[in-house]
PDB file of N, CA and C in Angstrom:
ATOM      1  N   UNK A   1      -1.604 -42.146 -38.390  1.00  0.00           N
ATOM      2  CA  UNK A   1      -2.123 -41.492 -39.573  1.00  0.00           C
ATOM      3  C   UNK A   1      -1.224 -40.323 -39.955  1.00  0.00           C
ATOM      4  N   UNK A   2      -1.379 -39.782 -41.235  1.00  0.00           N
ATOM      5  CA  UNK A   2      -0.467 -38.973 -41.744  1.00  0.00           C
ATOM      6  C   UNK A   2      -1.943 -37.865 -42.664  1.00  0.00           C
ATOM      7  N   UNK A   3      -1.664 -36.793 -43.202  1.00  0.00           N
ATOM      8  CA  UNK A   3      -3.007 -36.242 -43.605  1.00  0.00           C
ATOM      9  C   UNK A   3      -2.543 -35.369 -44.910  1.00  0.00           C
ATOM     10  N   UNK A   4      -3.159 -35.753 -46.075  1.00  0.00           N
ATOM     11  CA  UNK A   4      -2.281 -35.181 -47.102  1.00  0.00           C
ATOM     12  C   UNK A   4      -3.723 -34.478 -47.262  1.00  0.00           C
ATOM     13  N   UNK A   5      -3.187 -32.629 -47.744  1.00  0.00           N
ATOM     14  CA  UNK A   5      -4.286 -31.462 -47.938  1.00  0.00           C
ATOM     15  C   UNK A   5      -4.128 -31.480 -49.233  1.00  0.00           C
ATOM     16  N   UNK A   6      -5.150 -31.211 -49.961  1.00  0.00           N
ATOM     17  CA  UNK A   6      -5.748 -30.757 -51.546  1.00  0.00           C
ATOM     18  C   UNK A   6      -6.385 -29.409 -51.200  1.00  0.00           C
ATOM     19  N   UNK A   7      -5.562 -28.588 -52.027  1.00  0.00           N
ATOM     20  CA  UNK A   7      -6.371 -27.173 -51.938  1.00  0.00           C
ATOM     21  C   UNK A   7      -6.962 -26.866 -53.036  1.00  0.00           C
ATOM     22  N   UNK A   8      -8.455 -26.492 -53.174  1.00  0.00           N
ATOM     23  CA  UNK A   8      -8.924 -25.987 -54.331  1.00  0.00           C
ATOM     24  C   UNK A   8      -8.067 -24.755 -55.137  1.00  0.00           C
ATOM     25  N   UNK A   9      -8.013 -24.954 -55.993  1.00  0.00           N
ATOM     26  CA  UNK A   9      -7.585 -24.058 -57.296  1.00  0.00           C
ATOM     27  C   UNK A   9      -8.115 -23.790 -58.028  1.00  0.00           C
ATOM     28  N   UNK A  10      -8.719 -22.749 -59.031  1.00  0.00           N
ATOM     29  CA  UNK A  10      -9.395 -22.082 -59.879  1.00  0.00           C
ATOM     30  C   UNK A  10      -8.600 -22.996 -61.092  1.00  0.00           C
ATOM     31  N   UNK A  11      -7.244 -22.898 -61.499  1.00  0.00           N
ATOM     32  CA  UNK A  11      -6.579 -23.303 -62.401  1.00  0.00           C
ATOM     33  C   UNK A  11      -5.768 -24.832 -61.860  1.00  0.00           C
ATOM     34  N   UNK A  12      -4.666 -24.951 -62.478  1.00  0.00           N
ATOM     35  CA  UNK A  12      -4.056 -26.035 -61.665  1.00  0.00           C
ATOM     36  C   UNK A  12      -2.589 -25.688 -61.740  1.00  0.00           C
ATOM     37  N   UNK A  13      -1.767 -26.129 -60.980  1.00  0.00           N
ATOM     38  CA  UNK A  13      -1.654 -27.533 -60.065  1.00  0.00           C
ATOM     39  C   UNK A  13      -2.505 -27.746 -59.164  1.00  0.00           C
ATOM     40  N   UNK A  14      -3.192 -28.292 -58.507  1.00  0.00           N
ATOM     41  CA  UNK A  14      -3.567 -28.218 -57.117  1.00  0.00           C
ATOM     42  C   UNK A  14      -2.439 -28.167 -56.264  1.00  0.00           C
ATOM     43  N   UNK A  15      -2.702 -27.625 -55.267  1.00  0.00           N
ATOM     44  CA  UNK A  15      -2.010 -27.058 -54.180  1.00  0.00           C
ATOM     45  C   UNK A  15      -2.089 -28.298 -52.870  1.00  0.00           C
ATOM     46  N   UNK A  16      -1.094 -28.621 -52.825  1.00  0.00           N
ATOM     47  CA  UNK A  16      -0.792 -29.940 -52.155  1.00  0.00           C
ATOM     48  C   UNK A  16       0.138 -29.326 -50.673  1.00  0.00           C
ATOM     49  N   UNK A  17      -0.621 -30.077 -49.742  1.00  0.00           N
ATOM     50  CA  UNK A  17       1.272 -29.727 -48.627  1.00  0.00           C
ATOM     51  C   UNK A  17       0.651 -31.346 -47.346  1.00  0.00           C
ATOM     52  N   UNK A  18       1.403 -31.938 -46.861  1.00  0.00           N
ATOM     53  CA  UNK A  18       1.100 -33.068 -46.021  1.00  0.00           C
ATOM     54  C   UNK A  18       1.641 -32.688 -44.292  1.00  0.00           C
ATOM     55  N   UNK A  19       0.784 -33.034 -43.621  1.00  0.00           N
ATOM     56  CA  UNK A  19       0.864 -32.976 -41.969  1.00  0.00           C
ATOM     57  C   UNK A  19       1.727 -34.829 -41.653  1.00  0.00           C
ATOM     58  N   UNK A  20       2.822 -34.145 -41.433  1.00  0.00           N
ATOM     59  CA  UNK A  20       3.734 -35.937 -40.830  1.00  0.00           C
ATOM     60  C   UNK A  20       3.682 -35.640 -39.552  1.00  0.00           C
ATOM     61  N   UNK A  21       4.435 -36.663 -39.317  1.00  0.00           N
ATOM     62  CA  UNK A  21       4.678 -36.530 -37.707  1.00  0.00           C
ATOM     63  C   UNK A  21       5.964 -37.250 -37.607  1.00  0.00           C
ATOM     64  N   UNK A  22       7.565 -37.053 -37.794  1.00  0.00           N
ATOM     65  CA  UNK A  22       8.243 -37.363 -37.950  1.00  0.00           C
ATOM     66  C   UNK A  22       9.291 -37.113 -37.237  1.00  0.00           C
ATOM     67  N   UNK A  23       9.728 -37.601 -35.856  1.00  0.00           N
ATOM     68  CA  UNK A  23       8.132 -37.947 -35.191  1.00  0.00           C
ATOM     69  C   UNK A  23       7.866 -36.420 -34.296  1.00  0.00           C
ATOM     70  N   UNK A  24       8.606 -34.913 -34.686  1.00  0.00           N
ATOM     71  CA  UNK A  24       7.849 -34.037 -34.657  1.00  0.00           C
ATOM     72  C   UNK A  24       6.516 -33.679 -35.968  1.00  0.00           C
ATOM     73  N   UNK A  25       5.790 -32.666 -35.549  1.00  0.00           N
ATOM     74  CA  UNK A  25       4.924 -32.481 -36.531  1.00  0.00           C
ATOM     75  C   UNK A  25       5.799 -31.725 -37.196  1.00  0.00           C
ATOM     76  N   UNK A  26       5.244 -31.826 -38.727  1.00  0.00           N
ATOM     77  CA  UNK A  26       5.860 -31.451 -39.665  1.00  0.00           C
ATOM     78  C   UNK A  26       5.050 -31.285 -41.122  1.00  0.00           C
ATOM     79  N   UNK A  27       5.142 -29.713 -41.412  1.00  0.00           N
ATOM     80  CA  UNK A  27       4.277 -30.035 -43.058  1.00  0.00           C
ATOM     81  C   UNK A  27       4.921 -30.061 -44.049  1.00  0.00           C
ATOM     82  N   UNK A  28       4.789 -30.692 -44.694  1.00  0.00           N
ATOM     83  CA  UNK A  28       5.989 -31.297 -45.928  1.00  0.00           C
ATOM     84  C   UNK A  28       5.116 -30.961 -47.563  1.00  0.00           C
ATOM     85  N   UNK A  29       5.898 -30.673 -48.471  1.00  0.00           N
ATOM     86  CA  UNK A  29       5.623 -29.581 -49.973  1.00  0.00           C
ATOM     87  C   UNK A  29       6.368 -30.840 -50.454  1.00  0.00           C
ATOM     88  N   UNK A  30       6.194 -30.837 -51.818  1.00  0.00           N
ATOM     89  CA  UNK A  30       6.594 -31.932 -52.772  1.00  0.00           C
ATOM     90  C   UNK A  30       7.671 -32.917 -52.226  1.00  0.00           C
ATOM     91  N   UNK A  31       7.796 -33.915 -51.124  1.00  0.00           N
ATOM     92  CA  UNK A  31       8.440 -35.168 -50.604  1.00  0.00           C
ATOM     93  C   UNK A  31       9.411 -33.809 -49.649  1.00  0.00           C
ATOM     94  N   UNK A  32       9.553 -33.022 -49.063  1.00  0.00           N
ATOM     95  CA  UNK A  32      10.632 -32.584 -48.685  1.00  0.00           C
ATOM     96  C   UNK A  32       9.901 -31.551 -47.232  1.00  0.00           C
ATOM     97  N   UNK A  33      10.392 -31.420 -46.811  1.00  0.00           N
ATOM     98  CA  UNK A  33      10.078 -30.449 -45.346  1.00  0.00           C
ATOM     99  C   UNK A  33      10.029 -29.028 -45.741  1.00  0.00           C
ATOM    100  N   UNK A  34       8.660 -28.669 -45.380  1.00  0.00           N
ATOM    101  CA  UNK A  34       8.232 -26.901 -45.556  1.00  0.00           C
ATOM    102  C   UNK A  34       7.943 -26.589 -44.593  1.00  0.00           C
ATOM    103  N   UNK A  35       8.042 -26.963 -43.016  1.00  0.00           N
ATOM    104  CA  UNK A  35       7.697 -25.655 -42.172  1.00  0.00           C
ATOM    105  C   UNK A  35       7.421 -26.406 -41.325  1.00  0.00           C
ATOM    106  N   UNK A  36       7.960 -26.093 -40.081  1.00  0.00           N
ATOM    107  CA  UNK A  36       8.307 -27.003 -38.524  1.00  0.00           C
ATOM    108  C   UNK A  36       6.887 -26.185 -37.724  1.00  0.00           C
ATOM    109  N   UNK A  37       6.198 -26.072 -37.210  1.00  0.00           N
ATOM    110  CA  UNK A  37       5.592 -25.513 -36.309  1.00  0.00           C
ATOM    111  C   UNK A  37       6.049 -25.168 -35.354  1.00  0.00           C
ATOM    112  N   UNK A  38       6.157 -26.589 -34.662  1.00  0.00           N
ATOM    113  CA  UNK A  38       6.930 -26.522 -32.957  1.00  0.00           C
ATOM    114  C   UNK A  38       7.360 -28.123 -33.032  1.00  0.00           C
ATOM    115  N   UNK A  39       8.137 -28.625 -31.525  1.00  0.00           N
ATOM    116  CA  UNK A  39       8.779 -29.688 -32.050  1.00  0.00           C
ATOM    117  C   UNK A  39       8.052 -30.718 -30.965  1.00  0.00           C
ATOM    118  N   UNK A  40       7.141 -30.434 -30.998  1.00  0.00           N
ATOM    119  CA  UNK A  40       6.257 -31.510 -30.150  1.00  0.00           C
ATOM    120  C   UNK A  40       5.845 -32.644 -31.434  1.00  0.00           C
ATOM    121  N   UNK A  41       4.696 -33.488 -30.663  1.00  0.00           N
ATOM    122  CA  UNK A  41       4.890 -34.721 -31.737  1.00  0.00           C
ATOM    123  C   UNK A  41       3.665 -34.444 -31.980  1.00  0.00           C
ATOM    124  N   UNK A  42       2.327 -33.800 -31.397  1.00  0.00           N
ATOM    125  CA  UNK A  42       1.520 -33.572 -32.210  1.00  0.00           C
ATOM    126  C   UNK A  42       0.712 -32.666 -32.419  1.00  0.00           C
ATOM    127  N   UNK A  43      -0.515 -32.557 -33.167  1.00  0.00           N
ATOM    128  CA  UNK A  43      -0.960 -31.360 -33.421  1.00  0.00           C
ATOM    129  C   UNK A  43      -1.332 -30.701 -32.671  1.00  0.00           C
ATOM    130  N   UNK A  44      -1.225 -29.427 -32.708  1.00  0.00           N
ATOM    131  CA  UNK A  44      -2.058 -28.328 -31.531  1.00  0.00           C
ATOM    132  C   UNK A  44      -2.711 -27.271 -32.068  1.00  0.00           C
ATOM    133  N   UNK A  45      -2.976 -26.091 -31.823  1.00  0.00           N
ATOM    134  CA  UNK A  45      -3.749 -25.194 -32.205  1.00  0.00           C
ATOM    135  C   UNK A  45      -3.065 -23.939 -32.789  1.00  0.00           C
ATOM    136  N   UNK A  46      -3.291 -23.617 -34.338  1.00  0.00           N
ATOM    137  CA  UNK A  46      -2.113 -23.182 -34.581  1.00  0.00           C
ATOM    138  C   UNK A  46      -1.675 -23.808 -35.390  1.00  0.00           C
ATOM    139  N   UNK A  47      -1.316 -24.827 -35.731  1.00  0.00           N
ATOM    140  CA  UNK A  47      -0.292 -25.794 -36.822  1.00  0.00           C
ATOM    141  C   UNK A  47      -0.813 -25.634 -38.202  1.00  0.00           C
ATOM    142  N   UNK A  48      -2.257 -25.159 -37.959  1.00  0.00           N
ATOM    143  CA  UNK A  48      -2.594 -24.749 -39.766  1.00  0.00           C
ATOM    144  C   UNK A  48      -2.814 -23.531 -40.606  1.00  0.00           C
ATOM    145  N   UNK A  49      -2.767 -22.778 -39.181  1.00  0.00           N
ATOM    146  CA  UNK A  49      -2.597 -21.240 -39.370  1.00  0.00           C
ATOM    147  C   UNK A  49      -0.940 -20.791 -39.658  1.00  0.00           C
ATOM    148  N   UNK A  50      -0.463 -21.698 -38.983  1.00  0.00           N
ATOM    149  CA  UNK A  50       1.360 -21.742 -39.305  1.00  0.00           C
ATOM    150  C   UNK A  50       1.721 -22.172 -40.541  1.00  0.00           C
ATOM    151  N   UNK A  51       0.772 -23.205 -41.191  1.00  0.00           N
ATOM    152  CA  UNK A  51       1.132 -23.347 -42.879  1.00  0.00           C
ATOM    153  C   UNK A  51       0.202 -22.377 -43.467  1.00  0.00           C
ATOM    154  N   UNK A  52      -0.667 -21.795 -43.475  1.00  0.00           N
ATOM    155  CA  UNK A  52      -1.141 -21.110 -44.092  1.00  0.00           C
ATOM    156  C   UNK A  52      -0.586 -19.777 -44.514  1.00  0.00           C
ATOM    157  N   UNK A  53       0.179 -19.326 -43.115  1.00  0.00           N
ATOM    158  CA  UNK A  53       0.868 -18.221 -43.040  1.00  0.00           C
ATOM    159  C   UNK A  53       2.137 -18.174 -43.878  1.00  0.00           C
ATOM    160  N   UNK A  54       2.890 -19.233 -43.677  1.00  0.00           N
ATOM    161  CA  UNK A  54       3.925 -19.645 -44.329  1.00  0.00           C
ATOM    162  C   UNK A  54       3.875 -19.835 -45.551  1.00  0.00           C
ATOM    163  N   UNK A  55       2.481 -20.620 -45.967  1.00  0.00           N
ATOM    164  CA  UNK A  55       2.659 -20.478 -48.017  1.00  0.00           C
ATOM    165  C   UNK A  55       2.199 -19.709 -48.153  1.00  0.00           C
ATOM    166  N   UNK A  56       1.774 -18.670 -47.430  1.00  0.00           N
ATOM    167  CA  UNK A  56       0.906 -17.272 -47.871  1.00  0.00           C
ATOM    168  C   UNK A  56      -0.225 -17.723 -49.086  1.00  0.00           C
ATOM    169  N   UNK A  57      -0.629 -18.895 -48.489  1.00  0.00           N
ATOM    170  CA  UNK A  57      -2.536 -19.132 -49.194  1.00  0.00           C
ATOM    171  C   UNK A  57      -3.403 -18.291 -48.210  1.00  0.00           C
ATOM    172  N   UNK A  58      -4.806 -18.430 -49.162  1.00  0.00           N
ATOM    173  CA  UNK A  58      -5.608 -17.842 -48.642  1.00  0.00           C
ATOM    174  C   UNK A  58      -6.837 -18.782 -48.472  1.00  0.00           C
ATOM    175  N   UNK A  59      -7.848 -18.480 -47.007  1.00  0.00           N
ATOM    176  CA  UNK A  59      -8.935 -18.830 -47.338  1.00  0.00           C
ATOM    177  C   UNK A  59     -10.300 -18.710 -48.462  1.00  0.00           C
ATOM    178  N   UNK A  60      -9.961 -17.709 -49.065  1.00  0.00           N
ATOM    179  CA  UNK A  60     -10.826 -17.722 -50.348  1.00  0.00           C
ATOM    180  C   UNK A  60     -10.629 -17.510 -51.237  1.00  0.00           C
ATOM    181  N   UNK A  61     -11.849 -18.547 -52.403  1.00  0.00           N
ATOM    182  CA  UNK A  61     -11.470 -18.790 -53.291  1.00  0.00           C
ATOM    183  C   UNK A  61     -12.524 -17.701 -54.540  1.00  0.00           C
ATOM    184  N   UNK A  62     -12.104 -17.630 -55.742  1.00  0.00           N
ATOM    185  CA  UNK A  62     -12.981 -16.712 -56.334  1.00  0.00           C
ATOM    186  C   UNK A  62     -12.552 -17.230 -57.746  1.00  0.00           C
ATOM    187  N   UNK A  63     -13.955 -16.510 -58.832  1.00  0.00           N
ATOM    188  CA  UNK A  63     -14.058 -17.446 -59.963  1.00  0.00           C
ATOM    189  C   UNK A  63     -12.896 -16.447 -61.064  1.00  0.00           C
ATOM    190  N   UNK A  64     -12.903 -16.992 -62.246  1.00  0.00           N
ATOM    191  CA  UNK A  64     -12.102 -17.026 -63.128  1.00  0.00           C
ATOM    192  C   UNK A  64     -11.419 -15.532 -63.378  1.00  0.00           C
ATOM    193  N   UNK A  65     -12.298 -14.621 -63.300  1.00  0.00           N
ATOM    194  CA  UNK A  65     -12.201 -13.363 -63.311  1.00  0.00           C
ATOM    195  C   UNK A  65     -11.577 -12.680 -61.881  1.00  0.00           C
ATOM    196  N   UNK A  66     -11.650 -13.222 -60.510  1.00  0.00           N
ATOM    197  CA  UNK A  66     -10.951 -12.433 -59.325  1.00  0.00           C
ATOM    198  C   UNK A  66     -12.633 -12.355 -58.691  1.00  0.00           C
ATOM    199  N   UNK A  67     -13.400 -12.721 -58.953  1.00  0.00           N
ATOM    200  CA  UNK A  67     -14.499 -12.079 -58.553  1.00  0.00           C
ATOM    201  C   UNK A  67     -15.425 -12.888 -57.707  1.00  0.00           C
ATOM    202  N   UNK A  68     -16.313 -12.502 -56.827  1.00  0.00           N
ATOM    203  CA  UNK A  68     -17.407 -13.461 -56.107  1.00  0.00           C
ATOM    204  C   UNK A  68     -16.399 -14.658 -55.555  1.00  0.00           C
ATOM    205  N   UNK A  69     -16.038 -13.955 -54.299  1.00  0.00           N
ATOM    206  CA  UNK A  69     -15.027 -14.740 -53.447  1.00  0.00           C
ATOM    207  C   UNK A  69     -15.991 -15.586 -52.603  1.00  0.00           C
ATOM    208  N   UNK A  70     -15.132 -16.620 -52.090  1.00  0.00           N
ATOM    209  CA  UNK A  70     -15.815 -17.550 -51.566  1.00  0.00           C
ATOM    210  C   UNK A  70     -15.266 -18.691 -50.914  1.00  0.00           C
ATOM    211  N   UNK A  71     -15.577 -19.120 -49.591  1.00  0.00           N
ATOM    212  CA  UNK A  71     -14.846 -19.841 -48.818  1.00  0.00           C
ATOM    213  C   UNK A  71     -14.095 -20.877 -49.820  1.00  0.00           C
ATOM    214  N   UNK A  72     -12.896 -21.238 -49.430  1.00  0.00           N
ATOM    215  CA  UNK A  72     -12.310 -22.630 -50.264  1.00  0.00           C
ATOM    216  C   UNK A  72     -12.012 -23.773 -49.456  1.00  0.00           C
ATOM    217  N   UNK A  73     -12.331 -24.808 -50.416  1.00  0.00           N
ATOM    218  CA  UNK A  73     -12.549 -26.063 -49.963  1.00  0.00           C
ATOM    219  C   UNK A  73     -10.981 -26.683 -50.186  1.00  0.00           C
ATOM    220  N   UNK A  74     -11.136 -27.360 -49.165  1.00  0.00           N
ATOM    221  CA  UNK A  74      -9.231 -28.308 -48.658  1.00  0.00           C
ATOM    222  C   UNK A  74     -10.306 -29.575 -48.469  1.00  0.00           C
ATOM    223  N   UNK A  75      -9.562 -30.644 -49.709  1.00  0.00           N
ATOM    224  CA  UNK A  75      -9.592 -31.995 -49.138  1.00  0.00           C
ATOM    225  C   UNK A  75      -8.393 -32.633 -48.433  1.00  0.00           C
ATOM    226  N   UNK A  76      -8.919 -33.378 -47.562  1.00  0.00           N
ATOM    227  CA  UNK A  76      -8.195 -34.041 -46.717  1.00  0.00           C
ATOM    228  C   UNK A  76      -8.284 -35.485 -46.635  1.00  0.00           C
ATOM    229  N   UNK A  77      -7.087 -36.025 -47.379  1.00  0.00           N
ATOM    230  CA  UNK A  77      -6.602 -37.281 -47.587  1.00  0.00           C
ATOM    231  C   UNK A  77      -6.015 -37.968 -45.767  1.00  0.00           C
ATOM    232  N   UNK A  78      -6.751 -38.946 -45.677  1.00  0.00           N
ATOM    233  CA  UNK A  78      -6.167 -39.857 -44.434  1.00  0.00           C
ATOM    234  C   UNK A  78      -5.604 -41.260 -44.845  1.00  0.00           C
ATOM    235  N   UNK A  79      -4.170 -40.791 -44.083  1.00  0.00           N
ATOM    236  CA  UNK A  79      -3.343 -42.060 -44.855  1.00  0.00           C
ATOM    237  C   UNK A  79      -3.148 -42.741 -43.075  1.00  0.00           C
ATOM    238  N   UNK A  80      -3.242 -44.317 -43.711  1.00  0.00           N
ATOM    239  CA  UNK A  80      -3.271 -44.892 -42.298  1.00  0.00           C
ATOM    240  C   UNK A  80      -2.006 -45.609 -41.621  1.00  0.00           C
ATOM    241  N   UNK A  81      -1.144 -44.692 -41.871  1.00  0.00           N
ATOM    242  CA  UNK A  81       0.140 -45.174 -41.304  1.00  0.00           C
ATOM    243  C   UNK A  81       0.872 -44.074 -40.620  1.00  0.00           C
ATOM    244  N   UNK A  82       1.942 -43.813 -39.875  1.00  0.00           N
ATOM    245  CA  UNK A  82       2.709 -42.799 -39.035  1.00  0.00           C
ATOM    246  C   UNK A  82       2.239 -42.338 -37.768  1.00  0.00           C
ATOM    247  N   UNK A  83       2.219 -41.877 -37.089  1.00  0.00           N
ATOM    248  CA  UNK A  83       1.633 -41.683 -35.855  1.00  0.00           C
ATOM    249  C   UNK A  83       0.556 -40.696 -35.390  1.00  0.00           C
ATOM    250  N   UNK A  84       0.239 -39.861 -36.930  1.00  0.00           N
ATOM    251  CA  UNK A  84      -1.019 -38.891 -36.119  1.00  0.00           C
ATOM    252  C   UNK A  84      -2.112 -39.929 -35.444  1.00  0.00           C
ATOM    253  N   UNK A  85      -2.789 -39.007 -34.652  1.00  0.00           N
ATOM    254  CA  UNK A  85      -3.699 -40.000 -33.919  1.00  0.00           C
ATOM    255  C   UNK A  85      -5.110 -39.116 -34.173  1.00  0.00           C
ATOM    256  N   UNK A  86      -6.386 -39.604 -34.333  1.00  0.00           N
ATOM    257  CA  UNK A  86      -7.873 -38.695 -34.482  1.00  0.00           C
ATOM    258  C   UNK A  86      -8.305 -37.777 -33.581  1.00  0.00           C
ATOM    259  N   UNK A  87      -7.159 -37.614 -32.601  1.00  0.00           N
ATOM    260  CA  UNK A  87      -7.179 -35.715 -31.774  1.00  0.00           C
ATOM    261  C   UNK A  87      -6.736 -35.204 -33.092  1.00  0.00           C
ATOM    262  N   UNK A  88      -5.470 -35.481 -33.765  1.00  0.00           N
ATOM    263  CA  UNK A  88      -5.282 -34.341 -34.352  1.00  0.00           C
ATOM    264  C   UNK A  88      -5.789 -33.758 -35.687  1.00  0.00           C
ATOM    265  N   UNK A  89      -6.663 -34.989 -36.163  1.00  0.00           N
ATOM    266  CA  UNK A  89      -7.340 -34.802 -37.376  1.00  0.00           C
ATOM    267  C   UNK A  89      -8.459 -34.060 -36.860  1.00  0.00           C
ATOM    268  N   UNK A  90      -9.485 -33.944 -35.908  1.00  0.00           N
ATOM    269  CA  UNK A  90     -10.134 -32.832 -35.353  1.00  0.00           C
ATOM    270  C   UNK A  90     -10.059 -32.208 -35.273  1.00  0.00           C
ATOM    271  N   UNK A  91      -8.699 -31.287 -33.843  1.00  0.00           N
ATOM    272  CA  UNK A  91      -8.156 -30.629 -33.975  1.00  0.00           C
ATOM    273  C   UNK A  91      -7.420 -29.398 -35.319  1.00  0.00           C
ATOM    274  N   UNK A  92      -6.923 -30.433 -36.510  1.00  0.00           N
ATOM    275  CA  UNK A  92      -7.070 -29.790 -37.516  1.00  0.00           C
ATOM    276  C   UNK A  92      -8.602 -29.612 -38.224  1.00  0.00           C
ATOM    277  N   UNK A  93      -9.249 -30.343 -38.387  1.00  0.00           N
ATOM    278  CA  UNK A  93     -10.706 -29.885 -38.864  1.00  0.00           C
ATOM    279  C   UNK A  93     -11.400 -28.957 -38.467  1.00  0.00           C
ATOM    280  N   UNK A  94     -11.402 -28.729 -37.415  1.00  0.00           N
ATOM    281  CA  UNK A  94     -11.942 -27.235 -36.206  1.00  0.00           C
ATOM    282  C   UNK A  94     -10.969 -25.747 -36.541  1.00  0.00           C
ATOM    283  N   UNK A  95      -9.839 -26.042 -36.681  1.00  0.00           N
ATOM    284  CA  UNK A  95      -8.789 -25.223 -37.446  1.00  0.00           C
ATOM    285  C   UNK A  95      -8.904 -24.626 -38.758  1.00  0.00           C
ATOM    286  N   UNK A  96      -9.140 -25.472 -39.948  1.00  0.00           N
ATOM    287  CA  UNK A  96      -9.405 -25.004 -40.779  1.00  0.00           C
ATOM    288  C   UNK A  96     -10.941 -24.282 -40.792  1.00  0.00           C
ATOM    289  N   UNK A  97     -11.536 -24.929 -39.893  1.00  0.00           N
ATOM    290  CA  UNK A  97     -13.160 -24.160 -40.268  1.00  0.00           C
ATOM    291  C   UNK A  97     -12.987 -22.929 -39.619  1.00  0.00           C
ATOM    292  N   UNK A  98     -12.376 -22.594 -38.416  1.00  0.00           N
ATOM    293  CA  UNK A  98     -12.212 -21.262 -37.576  1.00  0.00           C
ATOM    294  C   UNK A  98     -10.951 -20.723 -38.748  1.00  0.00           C
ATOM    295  N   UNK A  99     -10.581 -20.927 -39.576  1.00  0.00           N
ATOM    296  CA  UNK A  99      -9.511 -20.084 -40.729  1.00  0.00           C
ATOM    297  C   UNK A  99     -10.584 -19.803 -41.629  1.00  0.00           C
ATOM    298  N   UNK A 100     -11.626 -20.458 -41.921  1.00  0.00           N
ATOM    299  CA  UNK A 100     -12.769 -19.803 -42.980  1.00  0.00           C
ATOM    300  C   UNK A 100     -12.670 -21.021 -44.521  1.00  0.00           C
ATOM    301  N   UNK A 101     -11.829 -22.031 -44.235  1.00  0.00           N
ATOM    302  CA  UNK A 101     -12.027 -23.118 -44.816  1.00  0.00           C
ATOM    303  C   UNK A 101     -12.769 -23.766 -44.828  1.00  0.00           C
ATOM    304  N   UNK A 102     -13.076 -24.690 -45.910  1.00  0.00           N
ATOM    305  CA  UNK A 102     -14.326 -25.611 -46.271  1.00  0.00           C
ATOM    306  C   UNK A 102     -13.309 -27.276 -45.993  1.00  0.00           C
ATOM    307  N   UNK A 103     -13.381 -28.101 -45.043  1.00  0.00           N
ATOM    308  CA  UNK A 103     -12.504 -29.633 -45.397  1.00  0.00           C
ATOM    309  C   UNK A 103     -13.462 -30.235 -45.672  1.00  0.00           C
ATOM    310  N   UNK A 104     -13.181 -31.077 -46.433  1.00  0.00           N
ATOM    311  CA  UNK A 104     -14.086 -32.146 -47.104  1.00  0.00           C
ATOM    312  C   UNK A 104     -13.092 -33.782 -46.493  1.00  0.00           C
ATOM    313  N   UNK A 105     -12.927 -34.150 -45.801  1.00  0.00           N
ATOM    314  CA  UNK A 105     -12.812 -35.417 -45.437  1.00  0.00           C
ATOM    315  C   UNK A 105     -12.662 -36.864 -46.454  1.00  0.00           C
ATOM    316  N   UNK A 106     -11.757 -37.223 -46.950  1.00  0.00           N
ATOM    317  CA  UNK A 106     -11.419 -38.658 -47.534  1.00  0.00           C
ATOM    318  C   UNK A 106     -10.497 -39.760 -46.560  1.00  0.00           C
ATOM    319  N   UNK A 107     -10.744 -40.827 -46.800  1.00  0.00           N
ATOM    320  CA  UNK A 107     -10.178 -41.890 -46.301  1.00  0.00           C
ATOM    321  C   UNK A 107      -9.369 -42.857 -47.536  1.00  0.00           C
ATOM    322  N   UNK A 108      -7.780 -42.770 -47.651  1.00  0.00           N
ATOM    323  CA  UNK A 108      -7.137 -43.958 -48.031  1.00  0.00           C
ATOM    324  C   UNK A 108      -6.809 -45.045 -47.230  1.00  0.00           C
ATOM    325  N   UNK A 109      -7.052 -45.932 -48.146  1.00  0.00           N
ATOM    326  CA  UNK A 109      -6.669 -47.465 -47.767  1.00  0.00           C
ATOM    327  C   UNK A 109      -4.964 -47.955 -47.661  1.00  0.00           C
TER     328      UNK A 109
END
């Protein structure tokens, strides 16, 4: 598996970045490599606090005006090919919720 993130946005683009495993982990920004973690092959604890840190996003989200902040929701696309395995989609799910994220879980075919 491979895990492509949707970050909520007030406006748009949505805010996109993908967890590979190639065959270190790796989070990848429009088809291209944004930020190595470590060079093991899979996820650990840490790997989403390391992109978070790195695109300098935030866990919350707030309405049109800056105002009445509020946890933000990351969907999470599961693509069923490459080598993540369902430790690390946990592993990341437990991650984002201890960062103060909302994941919402999808499955591609």
């Amino acid at each position: 598996m491979y895990f492509t993130l949707l970050f909520e946005t007030n406006y748009g683009p949505t805010e996109i970045y993908e967890l590979c495993f190639h065959p270190a982990v790796v989070w990848m920004k429009d088809g291209e490599d944004f930020c190595q973690p470590h060079r093991g092959p899979y996820f650990v604890a840490g790997d989403f606090t390391f992109l978070v840190q790195h695109a300098k996003t935030s866990s919350q989200a707030t309405n049109d005006n800056g105002h009445n902040p509020r946890p933000r929701k990351v969907s999470i696309v599961c693509h069923h090919t490459e080598e993540g395995r369902e430790e690390d989609l946990n592993l990341l799910i437990a991650e984002m919720k201890s960062e103060g994220f909302i994941p919402q879980l999808m499955v591609a075919n």
